[in-house]
C-alpha atoms as a PDB file:
ATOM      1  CA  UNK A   1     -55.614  25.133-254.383  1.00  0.00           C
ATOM      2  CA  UNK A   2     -56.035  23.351-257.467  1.00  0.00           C
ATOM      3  CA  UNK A   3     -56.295  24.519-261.230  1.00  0.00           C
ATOM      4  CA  UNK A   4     -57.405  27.978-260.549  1.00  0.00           C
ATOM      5  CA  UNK A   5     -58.052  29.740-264.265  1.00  0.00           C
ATOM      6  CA  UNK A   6     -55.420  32.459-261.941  1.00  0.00           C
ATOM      7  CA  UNK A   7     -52.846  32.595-259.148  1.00  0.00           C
ATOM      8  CA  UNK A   8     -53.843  29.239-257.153  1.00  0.00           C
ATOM      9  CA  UNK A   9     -53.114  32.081-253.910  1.00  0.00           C
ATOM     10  CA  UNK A  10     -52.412  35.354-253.882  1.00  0.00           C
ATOM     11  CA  UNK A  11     -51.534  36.823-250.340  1.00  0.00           C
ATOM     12  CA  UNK A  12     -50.719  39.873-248.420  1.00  0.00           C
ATOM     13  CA  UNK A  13     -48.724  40.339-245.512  1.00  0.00           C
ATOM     14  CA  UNK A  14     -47.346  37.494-243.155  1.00  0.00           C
ATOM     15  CA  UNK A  15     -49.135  34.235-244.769  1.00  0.00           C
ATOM     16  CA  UNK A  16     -47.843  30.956-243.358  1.00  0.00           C
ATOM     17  CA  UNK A  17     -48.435  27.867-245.895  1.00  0.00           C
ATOM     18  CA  UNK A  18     -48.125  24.263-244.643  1.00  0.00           C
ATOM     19  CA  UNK A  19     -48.407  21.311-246.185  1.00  0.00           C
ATOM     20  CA  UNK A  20     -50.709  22.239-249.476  1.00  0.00           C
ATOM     21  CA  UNK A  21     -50.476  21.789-253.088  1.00  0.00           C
ATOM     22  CA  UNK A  22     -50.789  24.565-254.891  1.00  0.00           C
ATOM     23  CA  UNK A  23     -50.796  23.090-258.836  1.00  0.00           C
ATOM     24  CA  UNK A  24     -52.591  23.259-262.147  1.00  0.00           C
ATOM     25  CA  UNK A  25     -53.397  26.714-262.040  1.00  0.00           C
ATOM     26  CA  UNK A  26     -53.316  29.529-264.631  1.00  0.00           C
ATOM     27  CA  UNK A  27     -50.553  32.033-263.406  1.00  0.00           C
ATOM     28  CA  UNK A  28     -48.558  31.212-260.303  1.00  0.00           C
ATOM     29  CA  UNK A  29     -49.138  28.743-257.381  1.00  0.00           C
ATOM     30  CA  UNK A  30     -48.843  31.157-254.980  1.00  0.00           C
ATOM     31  CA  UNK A  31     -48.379  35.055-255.093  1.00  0.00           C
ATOM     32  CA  UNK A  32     -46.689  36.757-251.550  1.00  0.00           C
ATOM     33  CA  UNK A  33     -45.671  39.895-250.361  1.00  0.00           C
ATOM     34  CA  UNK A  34     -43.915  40.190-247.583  1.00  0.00           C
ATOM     35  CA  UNK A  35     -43.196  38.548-244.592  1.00  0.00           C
ATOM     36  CA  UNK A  36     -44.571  34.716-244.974  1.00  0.00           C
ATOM     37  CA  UNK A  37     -43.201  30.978-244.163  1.00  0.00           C
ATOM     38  CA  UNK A  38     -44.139  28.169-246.798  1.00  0.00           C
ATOM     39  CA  UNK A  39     -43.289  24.780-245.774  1.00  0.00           C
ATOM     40  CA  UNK A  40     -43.633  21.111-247.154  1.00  0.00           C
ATOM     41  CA  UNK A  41     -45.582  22.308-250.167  1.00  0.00           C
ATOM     42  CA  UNK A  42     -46.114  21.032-253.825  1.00  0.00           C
ATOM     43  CA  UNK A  43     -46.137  23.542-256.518  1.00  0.00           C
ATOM     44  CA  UNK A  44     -46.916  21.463-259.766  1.00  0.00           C
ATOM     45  CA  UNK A  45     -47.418  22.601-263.479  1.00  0.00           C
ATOM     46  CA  UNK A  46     -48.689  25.976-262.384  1.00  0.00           C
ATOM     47  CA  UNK A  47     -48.509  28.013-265.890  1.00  0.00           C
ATOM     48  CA  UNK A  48     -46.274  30.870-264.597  1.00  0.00           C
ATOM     49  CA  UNK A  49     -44.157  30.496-261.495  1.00  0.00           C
ATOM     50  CA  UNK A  50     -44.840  27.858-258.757  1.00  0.00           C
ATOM     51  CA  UNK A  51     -43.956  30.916-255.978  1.00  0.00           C
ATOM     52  CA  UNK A  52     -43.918  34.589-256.690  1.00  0.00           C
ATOM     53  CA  UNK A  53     -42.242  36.389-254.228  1.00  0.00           C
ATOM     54  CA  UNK A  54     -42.320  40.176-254.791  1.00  0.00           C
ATOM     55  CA  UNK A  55     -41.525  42.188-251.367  1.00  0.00           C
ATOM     56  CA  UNK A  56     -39.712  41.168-248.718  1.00  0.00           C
ATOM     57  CA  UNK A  57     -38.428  38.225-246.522  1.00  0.00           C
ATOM     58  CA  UNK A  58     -39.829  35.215-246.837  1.00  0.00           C
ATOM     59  CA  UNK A  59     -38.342  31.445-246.247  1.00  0.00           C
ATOM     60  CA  UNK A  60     -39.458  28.768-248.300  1.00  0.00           C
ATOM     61  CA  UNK A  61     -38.232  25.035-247.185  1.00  0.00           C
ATOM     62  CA  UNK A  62     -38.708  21.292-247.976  1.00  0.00           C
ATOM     63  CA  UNK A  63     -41.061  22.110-250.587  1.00  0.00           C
ATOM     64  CA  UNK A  64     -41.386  20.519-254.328  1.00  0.00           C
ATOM     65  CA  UNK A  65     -41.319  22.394-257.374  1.00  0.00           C
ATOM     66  CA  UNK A  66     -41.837  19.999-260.368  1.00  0.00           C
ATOM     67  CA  UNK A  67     -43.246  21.358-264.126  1.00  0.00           C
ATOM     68  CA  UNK A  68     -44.407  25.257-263.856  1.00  0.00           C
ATOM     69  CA  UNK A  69     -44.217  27.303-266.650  1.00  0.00           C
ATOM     70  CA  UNK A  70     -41.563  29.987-265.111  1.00  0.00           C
ATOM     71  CA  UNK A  71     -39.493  29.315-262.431  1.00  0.00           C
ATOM     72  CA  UNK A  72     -39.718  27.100-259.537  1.00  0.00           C
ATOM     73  CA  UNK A  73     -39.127  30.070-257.501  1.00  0.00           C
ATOM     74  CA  UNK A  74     -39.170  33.797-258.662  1.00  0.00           C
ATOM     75  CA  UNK A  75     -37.260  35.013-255.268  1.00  0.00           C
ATOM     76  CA  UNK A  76     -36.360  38.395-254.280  1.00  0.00           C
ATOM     77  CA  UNK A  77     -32.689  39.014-252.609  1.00  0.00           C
ATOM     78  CA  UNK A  78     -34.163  38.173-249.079  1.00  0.00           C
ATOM     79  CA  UNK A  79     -35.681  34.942-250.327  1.00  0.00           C
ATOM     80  CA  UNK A  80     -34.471  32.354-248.130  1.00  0.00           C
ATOM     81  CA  UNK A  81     -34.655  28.948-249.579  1.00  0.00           C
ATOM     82  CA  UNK A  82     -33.790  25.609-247.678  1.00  0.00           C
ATOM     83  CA  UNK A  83     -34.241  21.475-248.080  1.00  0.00           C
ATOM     84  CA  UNK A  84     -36.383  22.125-251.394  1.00  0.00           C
ATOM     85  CA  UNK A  85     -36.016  20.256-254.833  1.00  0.00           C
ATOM     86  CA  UNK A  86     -36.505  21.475-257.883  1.00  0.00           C
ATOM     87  CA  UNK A  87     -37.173  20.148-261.041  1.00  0.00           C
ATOM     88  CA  UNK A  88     -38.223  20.286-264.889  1.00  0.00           C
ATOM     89  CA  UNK A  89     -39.519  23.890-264.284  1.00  0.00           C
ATOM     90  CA  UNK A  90     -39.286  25.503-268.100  1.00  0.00           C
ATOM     91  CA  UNK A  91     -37.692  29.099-266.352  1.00  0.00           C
ATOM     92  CA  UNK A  92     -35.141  27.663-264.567  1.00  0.00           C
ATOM     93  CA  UNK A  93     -35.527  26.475-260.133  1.00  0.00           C
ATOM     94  CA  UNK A  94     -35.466  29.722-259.529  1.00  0.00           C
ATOM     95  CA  UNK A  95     -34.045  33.668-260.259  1.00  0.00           C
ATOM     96  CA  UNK A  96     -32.959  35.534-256.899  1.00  0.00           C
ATOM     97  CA  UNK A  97     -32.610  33.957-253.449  1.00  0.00           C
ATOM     98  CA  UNK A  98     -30.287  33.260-250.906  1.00  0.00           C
ATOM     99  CA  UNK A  99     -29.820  29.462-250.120  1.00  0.00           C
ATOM    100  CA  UNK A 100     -29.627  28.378-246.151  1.00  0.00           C
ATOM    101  CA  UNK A 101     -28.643  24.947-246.346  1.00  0.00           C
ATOM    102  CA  UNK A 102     -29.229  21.943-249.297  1.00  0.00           C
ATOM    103  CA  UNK A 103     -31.766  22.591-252.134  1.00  0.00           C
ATOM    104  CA  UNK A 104     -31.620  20.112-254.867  1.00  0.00           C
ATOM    105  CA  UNK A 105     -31.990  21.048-258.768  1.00  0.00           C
ATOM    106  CA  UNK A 106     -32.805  18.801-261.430  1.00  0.00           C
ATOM    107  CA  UNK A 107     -30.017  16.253-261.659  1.00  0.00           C
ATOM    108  CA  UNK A 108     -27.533  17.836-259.201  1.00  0.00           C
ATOM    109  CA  UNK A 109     -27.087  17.456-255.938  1.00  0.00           C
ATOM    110  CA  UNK A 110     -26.956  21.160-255.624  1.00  0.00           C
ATOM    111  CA  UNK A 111     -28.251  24.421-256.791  1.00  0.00           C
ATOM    112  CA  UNK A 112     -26.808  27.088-259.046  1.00  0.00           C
END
């Protein structure tokens, strides 16, 4: 899902994304509700956020997030975020989320 003039995906309920690349496009890589799994992924220089999150529990893991325009990941408090690296996104890796395990951010070998 490449350079999309919007969100590169935006998804309901229960969405399960595996190995894509969701980059170049004109708001956020990938819009989710609720419920979904996103694993070995590349979100890269997506203008707004590479992942939106905005209901409930998801897990993102061993993903990339590398030059979007917000934040690697803008998480909700059941965001669950694990083996991911982030880095050079302009917002920051990401807002709200609760880490389960390593996730690497810019230089350090750990995560605010």
């Amino acid at each position: 899902f490449l350079e999309n003039g919007s969100d590169g995906v935006d998804a309901g309920l229960e969405l399960q994304v595996y190995d894509t690349s969701l980059s170049g496009n004109g708001s956020d890589g990938l819009n989710l509700i609720h419920h979904g799994l996103v694993s070995n992924c590349l979100f890269n220089g997506n203008i707004d956020d590479g992942v939106d999150v905005a209901g409930l529990s998801v897990l993102i893991k061993d993903s990339l997030f590398t030059f979007n325009g917000g934040f690697g990941v803008e998480g909700t408090s059941t965001t669950v975020l694990a083996g991911n690296l982030f880095d050079n996104n302009t917002g920051g890796s990401f807002d709200t989320a609760v880490e389960l395990g390593s996730n690497f951010c810019d230089t350090n070998t750990t995560c605010p």
